[in-house]
C-alpha atoms as a PDB file:
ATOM      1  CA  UNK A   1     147.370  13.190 190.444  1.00  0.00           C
ATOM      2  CA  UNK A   2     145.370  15.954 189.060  1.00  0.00           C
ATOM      3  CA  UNK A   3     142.012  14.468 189.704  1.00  0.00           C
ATOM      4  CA  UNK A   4     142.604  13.654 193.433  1.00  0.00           C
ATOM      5  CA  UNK A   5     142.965  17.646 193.891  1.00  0.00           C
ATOM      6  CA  UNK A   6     140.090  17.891 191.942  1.00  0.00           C
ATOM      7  CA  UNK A   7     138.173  15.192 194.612  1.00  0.00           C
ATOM      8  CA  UNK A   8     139.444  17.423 197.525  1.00  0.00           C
ATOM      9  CA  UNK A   9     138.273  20.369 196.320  1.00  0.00           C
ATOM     10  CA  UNK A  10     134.525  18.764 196.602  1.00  0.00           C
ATOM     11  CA  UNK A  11     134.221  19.786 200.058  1.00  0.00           C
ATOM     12  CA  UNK A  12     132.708  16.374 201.101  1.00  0.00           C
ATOM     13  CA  UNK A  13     130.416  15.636 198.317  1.00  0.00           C
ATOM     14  CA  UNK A  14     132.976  13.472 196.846  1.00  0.00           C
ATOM     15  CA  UNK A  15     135.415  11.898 198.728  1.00  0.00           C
ATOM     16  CA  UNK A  16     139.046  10.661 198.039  1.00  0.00           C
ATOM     17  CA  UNK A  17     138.176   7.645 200.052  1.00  0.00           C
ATOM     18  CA  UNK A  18     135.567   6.465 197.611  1.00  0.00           C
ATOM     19  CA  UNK A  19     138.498   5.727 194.974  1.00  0.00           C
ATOM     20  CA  UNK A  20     141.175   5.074 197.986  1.00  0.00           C
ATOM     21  CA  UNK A  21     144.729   6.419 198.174  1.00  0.00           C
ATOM     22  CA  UNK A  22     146.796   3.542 197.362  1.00  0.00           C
ATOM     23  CA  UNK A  23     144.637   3.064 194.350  1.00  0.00           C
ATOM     24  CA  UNK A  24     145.529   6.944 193.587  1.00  0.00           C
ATOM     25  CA  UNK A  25     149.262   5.710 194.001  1.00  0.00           C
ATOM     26  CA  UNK A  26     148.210   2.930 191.724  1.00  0.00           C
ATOM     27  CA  UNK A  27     146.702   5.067 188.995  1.00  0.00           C
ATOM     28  CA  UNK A  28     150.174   7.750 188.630  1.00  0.00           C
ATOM     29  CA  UNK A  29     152.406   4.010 187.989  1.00  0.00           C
ATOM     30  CA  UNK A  30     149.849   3.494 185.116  1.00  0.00           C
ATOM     31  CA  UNK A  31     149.592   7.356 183.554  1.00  0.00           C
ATOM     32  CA  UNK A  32     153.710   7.257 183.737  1.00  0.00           C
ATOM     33  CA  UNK A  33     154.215   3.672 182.056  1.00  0.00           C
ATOM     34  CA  UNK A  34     150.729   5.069 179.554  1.00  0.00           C
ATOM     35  CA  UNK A  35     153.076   8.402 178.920  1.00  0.00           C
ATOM     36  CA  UNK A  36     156.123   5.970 178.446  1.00  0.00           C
ATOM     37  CA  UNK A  37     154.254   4.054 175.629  1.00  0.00           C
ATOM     38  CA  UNK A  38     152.957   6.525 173.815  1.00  0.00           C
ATOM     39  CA  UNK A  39     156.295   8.020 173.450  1.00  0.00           C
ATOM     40  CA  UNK A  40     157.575   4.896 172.111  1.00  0.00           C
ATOM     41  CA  UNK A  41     154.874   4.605 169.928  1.00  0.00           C
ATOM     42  CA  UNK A  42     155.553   7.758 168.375  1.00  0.00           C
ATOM     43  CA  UNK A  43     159.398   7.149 168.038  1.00  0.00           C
ATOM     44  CA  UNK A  44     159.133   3.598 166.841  1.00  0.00           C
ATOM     45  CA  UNK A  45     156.090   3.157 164.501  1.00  0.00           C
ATOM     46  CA  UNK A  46     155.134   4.955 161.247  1.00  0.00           C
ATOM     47  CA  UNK A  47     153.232   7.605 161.483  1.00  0.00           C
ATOM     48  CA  UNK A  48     149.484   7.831 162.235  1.00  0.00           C
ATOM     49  CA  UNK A  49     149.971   4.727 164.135  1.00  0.00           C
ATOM     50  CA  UNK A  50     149.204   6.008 167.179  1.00  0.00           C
ATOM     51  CA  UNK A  51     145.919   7.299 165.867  1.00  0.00           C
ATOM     52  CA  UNK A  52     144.712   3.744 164.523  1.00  0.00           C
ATOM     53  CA  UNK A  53     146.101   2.258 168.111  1.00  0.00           C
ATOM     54  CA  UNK A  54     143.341   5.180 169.302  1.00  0.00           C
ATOM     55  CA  UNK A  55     140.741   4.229 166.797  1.00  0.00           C
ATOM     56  CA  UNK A  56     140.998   0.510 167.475  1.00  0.00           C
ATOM     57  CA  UNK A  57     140.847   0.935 171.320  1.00  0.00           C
ATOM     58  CA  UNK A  58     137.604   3.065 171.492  1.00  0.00           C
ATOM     59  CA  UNK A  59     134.913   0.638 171.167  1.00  0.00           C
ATOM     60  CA  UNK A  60     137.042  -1.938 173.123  1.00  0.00           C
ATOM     61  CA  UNK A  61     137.208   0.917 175.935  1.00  0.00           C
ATOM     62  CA  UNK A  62     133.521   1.555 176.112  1.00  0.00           C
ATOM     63  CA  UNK A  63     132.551  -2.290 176.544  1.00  0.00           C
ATOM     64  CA  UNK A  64     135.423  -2.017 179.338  1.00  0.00           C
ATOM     65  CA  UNK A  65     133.127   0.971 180.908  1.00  0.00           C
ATOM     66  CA  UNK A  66     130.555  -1.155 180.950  1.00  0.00           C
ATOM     67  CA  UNK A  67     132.458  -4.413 182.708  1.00  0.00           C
ATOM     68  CA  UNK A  68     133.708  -1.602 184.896  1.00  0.00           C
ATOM     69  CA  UNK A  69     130.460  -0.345 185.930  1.00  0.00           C
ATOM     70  CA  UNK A  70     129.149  -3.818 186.401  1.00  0.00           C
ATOM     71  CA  UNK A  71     131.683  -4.814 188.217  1.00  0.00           C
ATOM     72  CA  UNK A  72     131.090  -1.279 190.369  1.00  0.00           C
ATOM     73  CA  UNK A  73     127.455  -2.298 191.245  1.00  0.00           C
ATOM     74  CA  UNK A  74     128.494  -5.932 191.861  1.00  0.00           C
ATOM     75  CA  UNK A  75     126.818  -7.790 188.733  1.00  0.00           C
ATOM     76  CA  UNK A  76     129.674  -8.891 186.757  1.00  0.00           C
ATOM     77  CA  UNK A  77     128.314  -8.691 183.023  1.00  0.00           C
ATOM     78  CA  UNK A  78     130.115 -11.202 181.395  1.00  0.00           C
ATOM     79  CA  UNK A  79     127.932 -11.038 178.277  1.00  0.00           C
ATOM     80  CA  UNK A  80     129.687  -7.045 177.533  1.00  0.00           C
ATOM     81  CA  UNK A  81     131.566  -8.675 174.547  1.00  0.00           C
ATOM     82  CA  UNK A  82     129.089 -10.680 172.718  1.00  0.00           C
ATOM     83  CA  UNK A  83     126.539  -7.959 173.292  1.00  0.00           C
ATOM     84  CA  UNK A  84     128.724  -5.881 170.912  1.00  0.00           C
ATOM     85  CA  UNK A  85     129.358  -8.248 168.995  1.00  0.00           C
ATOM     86  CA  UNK A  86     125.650  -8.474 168.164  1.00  0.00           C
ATOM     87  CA  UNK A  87     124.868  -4.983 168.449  1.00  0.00           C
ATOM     88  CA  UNK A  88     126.916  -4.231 165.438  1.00  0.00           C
ATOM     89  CA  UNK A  89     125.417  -7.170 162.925  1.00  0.00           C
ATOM     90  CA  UNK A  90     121.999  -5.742 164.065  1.00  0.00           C
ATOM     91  CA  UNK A  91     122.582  -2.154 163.407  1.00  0.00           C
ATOM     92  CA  UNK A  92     124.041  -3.576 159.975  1.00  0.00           C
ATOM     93  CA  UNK A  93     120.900  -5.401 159.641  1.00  0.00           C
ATOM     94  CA  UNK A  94     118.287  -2.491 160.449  1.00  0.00           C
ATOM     95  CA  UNK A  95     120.273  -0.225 157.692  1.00  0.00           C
ATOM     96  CA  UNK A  96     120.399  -3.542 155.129  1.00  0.00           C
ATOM     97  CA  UNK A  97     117.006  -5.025 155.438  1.00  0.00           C
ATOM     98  CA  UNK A  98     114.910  -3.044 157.139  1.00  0.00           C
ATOM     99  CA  UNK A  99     116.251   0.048 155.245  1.00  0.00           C
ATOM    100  CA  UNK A 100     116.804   2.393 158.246  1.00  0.00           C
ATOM    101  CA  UNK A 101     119.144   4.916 158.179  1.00  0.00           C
ATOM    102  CA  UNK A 102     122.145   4.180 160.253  1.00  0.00           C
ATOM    103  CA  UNK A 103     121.344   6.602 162.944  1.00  0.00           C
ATOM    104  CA  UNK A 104     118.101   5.270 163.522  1.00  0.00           C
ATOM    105  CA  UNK A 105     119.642   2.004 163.525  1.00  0.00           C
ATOM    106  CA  UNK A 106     122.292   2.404 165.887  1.00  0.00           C
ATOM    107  CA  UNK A 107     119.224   4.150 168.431  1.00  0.00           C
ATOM    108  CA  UNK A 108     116.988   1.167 167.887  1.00  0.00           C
ATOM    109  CA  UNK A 109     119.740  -1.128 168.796  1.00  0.00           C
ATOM    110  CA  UNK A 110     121.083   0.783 172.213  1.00  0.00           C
ATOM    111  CA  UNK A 111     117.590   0.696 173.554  1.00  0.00           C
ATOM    112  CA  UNK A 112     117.096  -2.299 172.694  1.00  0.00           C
ATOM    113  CA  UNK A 113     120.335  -3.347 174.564  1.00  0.00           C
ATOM    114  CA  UNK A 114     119.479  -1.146 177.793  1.00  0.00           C
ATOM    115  CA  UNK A 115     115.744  -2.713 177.780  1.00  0.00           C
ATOM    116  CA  UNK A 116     117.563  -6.256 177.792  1.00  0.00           C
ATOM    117  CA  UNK A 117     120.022  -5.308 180.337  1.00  0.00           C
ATOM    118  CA  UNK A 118     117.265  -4.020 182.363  1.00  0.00           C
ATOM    119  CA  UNK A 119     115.201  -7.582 182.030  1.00  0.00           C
ATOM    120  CA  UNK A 120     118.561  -9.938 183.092  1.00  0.00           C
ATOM    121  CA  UNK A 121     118.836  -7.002 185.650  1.00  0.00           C
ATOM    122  CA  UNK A 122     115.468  -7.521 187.372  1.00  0.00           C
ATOM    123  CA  UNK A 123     115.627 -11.433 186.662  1.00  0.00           C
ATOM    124  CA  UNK A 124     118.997 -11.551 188.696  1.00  0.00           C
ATOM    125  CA  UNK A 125     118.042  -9.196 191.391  1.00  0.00           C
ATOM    126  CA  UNK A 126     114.216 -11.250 191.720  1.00  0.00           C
ATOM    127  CA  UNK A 127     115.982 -14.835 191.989  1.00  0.00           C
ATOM    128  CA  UNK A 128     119.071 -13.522 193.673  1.00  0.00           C
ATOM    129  CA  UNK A 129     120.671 -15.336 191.087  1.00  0.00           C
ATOM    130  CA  UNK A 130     124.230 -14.532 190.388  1.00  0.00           C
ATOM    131  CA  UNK A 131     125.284 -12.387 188.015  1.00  0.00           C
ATOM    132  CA  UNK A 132     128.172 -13.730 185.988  1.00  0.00           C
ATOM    133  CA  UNK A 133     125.958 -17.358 185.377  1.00  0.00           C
ATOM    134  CA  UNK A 134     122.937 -15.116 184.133  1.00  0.00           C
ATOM    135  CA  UNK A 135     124.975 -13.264 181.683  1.00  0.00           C
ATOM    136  CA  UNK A 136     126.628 -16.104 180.571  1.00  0.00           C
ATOM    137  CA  UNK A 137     123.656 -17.561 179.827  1.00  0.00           C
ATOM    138  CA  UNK A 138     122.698 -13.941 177.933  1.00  0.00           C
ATOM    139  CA  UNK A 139     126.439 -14.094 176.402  1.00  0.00           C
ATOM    140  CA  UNK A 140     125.764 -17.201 174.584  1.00  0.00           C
ATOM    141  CA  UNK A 141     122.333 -16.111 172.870  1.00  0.00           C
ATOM    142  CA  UNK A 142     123.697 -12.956 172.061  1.00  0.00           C
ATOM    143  CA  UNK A 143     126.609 -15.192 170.123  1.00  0.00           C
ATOM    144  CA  UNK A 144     123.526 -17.484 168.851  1.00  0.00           C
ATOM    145  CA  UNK A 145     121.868 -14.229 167.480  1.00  0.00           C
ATOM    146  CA  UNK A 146     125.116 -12.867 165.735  1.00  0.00           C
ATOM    147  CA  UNK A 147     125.170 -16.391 163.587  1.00  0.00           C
ATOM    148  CA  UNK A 148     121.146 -16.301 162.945  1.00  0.00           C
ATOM    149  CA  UNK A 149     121.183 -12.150 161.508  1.00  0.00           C
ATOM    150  CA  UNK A 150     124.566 -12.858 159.806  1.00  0.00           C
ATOM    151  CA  UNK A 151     123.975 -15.816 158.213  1.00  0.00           C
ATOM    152  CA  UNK A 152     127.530 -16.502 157.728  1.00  0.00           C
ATOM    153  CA  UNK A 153     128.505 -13.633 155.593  1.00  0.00           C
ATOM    154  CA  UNK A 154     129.725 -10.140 156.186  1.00  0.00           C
ATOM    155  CA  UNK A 155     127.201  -7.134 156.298  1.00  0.00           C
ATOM    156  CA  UNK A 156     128.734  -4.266 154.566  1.00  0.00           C
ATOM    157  CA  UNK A 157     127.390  -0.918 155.796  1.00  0.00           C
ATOM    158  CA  UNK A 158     128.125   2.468 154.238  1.00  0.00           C
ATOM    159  CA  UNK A 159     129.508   5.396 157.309  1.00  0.00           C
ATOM    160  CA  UNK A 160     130.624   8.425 157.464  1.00  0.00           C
ATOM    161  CA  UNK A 161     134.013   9.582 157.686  1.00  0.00           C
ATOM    162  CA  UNK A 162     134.711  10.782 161.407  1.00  0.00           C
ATOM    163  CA  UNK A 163     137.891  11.703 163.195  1.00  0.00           C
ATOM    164  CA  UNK A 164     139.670   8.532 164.581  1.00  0.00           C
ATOM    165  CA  UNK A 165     140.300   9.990 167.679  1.00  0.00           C
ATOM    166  CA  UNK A 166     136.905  10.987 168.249  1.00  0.00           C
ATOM    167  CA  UNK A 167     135.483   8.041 169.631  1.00  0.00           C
ATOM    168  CA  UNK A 168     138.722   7.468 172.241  1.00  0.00           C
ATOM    169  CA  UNK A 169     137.780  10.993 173.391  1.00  0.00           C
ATOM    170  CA  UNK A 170     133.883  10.053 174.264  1.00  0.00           C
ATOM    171  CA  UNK A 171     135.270   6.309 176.016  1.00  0.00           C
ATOM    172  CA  UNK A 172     137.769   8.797 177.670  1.00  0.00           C
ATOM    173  CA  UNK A 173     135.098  11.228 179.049  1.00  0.00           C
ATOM    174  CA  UNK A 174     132.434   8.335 179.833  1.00  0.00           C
ATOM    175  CA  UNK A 175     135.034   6.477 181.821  1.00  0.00           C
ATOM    176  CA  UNK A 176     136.912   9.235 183.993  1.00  0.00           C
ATOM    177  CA  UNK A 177     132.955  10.677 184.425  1.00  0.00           C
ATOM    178  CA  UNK A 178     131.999   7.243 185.931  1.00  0.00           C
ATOM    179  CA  UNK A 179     134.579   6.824 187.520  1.00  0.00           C
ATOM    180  CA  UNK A 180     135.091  10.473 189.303  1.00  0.00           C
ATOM    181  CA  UNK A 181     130.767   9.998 189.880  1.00  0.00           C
ATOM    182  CA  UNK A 182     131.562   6.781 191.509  1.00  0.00           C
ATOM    183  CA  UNK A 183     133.848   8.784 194.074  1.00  0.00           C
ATOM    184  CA  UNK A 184     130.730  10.391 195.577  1.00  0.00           C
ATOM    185  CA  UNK A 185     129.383   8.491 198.787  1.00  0.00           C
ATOM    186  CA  UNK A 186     125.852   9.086 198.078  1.00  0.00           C
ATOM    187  CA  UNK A 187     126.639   7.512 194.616  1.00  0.00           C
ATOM    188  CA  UNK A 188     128.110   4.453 195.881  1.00  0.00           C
ATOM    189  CA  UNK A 189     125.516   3.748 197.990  1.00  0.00           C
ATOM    190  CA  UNK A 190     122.874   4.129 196.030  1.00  0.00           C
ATOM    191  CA  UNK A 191     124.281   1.808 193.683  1.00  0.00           C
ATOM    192  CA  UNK A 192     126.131  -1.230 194.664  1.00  0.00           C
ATOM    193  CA  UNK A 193     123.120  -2.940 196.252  1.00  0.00           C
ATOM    194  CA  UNK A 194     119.638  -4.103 195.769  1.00  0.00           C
ATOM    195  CA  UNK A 195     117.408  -3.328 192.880  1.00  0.00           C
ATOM    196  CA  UNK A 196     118.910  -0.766 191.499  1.00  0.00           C
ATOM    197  CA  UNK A 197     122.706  -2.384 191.784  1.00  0.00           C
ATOM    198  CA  UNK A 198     121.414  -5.141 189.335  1.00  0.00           C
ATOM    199  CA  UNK A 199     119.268  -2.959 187.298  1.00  0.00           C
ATOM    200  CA  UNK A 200     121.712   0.007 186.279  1.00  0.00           C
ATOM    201  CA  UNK A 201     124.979  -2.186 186.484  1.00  0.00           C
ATOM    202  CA  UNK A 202     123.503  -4.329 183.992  1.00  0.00           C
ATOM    203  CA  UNK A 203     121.149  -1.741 181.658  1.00  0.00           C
ATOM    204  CA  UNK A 204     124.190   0.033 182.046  1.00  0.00           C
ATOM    205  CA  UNK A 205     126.883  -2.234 180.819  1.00  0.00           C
ATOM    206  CA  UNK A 206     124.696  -3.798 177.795  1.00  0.00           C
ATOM    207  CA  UNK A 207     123.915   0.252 176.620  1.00  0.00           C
ATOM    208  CA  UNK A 208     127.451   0.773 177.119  1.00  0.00           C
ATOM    209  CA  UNK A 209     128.645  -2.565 175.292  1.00  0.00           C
ATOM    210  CA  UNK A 210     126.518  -2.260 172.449  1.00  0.00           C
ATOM    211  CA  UNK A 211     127.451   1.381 171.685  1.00  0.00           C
ATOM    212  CA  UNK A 212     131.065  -0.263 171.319  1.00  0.00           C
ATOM    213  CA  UNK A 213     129.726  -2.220 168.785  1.00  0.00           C
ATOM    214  CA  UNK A 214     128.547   0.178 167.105  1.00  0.00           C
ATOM    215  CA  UNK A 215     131.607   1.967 167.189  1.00  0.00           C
ATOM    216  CA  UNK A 216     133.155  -0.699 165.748  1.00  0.00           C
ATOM    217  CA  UNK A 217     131.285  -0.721 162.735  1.00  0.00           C
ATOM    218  CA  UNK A 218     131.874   2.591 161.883  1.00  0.00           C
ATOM    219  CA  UNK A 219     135.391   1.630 162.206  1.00  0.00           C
ATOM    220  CA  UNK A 220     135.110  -1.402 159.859  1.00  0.00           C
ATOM    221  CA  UNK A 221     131.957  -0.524 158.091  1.00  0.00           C
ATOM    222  CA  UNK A 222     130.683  -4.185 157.755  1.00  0.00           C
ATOM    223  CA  UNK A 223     129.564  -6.029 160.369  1.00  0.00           C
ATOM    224  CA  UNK A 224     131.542 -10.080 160.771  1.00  0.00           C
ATOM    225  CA  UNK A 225     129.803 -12.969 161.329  1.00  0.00           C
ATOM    226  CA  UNK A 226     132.664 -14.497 163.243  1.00  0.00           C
ATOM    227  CA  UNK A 227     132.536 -13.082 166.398  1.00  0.00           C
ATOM    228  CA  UNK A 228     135.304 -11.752 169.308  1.00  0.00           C
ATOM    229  CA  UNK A 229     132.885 -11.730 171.537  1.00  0.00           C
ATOM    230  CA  UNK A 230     135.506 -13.824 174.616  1.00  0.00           C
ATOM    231  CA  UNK A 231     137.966 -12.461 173.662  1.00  0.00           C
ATOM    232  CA  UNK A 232     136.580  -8.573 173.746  1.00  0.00           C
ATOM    233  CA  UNK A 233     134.890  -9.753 177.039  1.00  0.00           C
ATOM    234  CA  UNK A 234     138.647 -10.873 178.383  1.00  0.00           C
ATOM    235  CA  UNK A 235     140.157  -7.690 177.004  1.00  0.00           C
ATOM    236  CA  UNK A 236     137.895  -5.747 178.791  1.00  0.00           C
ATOM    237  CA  UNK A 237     137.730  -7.459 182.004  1.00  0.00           C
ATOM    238  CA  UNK A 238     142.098  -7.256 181.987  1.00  0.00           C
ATOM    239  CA  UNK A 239     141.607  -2.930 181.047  1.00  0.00           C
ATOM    240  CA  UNK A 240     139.432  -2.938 184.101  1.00  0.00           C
ATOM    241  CA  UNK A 241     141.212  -4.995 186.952  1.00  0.00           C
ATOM    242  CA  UNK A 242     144.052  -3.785 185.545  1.00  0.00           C
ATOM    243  CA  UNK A 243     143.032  -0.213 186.100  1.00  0.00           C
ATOM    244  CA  UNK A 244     142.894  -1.308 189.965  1.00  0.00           C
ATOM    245  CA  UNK A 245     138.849  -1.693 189.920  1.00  0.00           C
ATOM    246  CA  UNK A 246     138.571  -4.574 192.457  1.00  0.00           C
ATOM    247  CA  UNK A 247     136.123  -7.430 191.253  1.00  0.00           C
ATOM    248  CA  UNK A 248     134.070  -7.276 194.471  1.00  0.00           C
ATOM    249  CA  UNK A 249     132.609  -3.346 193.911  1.00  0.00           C
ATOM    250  CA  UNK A 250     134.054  -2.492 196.870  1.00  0.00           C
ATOM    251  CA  UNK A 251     136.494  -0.329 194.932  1.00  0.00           C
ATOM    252  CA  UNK A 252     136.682   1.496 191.727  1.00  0.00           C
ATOM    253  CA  UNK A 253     139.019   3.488 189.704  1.00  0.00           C
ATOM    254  CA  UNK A 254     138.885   6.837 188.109  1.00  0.00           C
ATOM    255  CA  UNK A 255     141.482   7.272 185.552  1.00  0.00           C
ATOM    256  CA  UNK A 256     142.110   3.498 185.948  1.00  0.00           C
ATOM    257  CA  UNK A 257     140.217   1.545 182.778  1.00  0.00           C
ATOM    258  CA  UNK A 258     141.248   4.862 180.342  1.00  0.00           C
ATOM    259  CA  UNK A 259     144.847   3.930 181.114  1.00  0.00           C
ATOM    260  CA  UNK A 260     144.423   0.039 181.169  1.00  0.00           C
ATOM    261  CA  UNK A 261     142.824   0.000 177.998  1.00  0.00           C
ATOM    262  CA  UNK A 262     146.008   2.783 176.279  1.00  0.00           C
ATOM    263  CA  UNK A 263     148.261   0.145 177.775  1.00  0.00           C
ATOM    264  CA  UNK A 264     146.957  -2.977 176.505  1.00  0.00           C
ATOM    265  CA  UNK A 265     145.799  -1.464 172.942  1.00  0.00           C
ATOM    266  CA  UNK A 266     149.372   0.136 172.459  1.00  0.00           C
ATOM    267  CA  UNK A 267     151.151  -3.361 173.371  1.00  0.00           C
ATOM    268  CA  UNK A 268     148.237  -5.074 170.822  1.00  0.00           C
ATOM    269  CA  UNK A 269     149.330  -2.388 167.937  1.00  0.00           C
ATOM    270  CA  UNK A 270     153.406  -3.187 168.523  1.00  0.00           C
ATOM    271  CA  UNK A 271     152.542  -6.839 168.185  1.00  0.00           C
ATOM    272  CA  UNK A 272     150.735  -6.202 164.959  1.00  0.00           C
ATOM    273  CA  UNK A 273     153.778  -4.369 163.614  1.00  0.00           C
ATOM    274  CA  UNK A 274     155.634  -6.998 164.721  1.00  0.00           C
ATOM    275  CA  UNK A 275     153.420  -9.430 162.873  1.00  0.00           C
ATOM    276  CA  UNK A 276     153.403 -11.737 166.041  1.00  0.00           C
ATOM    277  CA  UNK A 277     150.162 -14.313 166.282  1.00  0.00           C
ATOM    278  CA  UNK A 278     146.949 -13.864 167.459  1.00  0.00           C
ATOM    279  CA  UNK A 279     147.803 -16.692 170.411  1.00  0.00           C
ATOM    280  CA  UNK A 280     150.382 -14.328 171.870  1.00  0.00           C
ATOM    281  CA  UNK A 281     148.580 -11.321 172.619  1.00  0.00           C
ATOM    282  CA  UNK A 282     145.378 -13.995 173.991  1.00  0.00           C
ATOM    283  CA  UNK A 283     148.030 -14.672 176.372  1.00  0.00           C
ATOM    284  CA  UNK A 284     149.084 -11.464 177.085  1.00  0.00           C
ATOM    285  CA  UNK A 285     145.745 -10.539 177.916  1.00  0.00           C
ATOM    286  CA  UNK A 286     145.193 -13.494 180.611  1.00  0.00           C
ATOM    287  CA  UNK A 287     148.268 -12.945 182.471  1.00  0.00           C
ATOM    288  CA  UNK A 288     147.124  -9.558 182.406  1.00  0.00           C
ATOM    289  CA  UNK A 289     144.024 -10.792 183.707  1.00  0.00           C
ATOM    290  CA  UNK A 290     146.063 -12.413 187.474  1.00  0.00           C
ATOM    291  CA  UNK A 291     148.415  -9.388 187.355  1.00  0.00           C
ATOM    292  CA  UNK A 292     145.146  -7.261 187.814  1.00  0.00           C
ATOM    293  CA  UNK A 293     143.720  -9.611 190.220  1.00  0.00           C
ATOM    294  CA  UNK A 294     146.627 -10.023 192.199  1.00  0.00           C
ATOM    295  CA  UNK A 295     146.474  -5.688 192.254  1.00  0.00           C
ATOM    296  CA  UNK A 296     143.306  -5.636 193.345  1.00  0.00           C
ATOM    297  CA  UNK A 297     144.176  -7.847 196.635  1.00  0.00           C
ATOM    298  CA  UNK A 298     147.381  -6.232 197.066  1.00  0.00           C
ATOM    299  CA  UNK A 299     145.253  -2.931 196.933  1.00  0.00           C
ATOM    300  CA  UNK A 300     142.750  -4.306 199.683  1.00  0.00           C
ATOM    301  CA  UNK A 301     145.177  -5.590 201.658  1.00  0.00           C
ATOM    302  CA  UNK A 302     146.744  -2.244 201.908  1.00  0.00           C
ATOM    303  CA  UNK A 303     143.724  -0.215 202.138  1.00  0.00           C
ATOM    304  CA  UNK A 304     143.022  -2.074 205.065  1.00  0.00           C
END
């Protein structure tokens, strides 16, 4: 409960109530069963294990910053997944055909991703259109782009050699930032209506979406043209609710996605030692899906 001393100690400017204190209760079950896993992750598996659980859950945990922030500001970006998907093939493409080096690249393609999320953010907001149908919509192009710049084939890219931690650490900072700027009242309501609801929860999401995919071609360092994007878009949406961010905006969580997203990447790196199929963990991940949803209510209810 650190960070709700922290949130008193604001002196008004952020307040305890912006986060709520049953969702505070909420967040201490999840950092106890998250300190409970990673203890038997580090008596049960090999070695370094932990650190590729780590390295495999960053650039899932920044798309789930982004379908938290969405979901924040009210516009449900259900497009998070296959924007990363696609962000990756074109950074792969920028450094293959266009011969850009790969930090040029990866800046190219996160503007490129904001500017986007900034157009389906003004379209929404103009037509009152709602969210989750327009970035659908955006969800299947993006998936329609992925097949036209792969072409079917992998895109091998040469990276550098980084830390594997150090990529959890920035998805870590990003997502207890968000969520402890979130907490301020003059934040919140500035930002979950109107104009500016649609156009940062959505240039905000896709910048933060397709920086995971970036991620996760350092991490592989070729680009696929089969893409996860569902099933990153599911993983992330189960981190979030999870994490006791209610799908409504109405409330959001602080240490919440970091902890949903150790929790469901640690039980995704068991089953992989375990050599159990893909199907099970899909599951996993949609149960975990009405468990979060059925938090959230329980949450309200009790709020209330």
């Amino acid at each position: 409960m650190l960070w709700a001393s922290v949130l008193r100690r604001c002196g008004g400017v952020v307040s305890i109530d912006g986060v709520g204190r049953w969702q505070v209760v909420w967040e201490g079950v999840l950092g106890v069963l998250a300190v409970l896993a990673v203890g038997m992750v580090l008596v049960t598996a090999p070695t370094g294990h932990l650190m590729n659980v780590l390295a495999q859950a960053a650039p899932l945990g920044l798309v789930a910053a982004g379908m938290s922030l969405s979901l924040r500001t009210g516009v449900p970006n259900l497009a998070v997944g296959a924007v990363s998907a696609a962000a990756g093939a074109l950074v792969a493409t920028a450094v293959d055909v266009a011969e850009m080096t790969l930090t040029a690249g990866a800046l190219l393609v996160l503007v490129a991703a904001a500017v986007a999320g900034l157009v389906i953010g003004a379209f929404t907001v103009l037509v009152s259109a709602p969210a989750w149908a327009v970035t659908l919509g955006a969800a299947v192009a993006c998936e329609a782009l992925l097949l036209a710049v792969t072409d079917a084939r992998v895109m091998p890219v040469e990276v550098p050699e980084l830390p594997r931690a150090l990529w959890f650490t920035v998805f870590a900072v990003v997502s207890v930032a968000g969520g402890l700027l979130w907490a301020r009242q003059d934040v919140r309501e500035r930002l979950n209506k109107g104009w500016t609801a649609g156009v940062v929860g959505l240039a905000g999401s896709s910048l933060l979406a397709a920086l995971g995919g970036f991620v996760l071609l350092l991490r592989l360092g070729a680009a696929q043209p089969g893409s996860n994007g569902t099933f990153t878009t599911v993983f992330a949406l189960a981190a979030v609710l999870l994490g006791g961010t209610s799908p409504n905006g109405e409330r959001g969580a602080v240490t919440g996605t970091l902890l949903g997203v150790l929790l469901l990447a640690i039980v995704q790196g068991q089953l992989a030692l375990l050599n159990a199929p893909m199907w099970a963990y899909s599951l996993i991940l949609g149960i975990v899906v009405v468990v979060g949803l059925t938090v959230s209510r329980l949450l309200d209810a009790l709020r209330s």
